[in-house]
Protein backbone atom coordinates (compact mmCIF):
# COMPACT_ATOMS: atom_id res chain seq x y z
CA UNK A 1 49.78 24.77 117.48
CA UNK A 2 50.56 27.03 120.12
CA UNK A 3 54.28 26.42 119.96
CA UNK A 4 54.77 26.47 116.94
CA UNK A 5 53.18 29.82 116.16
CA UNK A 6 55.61 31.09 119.43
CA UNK A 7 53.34 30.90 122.03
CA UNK A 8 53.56 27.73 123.96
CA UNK A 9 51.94 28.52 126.82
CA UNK A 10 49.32 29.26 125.05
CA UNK A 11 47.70 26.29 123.87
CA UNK A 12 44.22 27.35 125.77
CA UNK A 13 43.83 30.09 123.57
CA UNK A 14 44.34 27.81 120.56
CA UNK A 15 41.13 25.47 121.74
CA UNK A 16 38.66 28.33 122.57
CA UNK A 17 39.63 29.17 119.00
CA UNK A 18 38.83 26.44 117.39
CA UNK A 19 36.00 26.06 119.42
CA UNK A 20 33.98 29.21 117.80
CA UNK A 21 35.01 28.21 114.35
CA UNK A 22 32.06 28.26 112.22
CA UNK A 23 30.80 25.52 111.10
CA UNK A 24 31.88 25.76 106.76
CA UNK A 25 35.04 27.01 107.92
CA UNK A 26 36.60 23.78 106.71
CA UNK A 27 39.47 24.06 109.13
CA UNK A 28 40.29 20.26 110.09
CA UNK A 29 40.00 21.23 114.13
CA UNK A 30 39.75 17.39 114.79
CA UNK A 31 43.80 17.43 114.43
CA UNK A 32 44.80 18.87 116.88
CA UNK A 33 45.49 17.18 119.69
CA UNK A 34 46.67 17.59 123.17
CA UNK A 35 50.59 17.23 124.09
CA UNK A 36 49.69 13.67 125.24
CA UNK A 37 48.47 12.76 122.26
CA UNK A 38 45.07 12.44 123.35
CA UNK A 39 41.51 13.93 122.32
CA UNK A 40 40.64 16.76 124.90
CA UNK A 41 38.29 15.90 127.37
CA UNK A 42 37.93 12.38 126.61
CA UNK A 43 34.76 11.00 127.48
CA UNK A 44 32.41 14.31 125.99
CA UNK A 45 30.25 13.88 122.67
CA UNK A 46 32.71 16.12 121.35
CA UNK A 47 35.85 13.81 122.08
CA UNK A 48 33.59 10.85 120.99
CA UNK A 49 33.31 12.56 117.63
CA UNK A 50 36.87 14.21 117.27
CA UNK A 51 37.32 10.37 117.62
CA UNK A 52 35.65 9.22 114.78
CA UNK A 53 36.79 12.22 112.73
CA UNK A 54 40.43 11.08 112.97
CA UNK A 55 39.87 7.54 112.78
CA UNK A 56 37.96 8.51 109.38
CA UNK A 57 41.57 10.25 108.26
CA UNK A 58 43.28 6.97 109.12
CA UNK A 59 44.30 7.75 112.75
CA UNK A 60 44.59 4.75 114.59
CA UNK A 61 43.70 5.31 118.23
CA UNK A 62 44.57 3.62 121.79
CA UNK A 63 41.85 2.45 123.59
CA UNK A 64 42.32 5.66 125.67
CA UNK A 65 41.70 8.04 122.91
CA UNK A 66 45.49 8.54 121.95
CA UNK A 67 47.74 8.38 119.21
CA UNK A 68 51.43 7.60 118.52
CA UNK A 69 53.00 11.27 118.17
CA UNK A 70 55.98 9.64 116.73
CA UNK A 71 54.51 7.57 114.02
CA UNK A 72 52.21 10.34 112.92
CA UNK A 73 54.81 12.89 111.99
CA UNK A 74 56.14 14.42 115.57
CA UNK A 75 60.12 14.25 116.19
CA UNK A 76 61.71 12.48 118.93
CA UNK A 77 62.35 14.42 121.78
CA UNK A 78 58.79 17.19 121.20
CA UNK A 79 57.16 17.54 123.39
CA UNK A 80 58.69 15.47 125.88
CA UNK A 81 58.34 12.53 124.31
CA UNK A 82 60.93 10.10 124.54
């Protein structure tokens, strides 16, 4: 999110954003994901449930908490992946 709005070394500002949304804000925070594909801080409650959250979109997820970046909309080549 950070690069795309023109900020990409931002992407810490982005989570402590999300992270004081209130609660109706209706924003689907459980997208976003790190540049790796994976749920921040795997192994929290709030990872745990960012899990389920996607999985309850249809995200299919690795046993490590990831997703394929490709096959869920990003480009070859972002991000550094191949």
């Amino acid at each position: 999110m950070a690069a795309q709005a023109g900020y990409p070394r931002h992407a810490r500002h982005v989570g402590r954003l999300l992270r004081e949304l209130p609660d109706h804000s209706g924003l689907p925070w459980f997208r976003v994901i790190n540049t790796s594909g994976r749920v921040a801080r795997p192994g929290t409650p709030e990872a745990d449930w960012q899990r389920l959250l996607l999985e309850a979109d249809g995200i299919e997820l690795s046993a490590n908490g990831s997703i394929n970046l490709r096959h869920y909309g990003w480009p070859d080549g972002y991000f550094g992946q191949p």
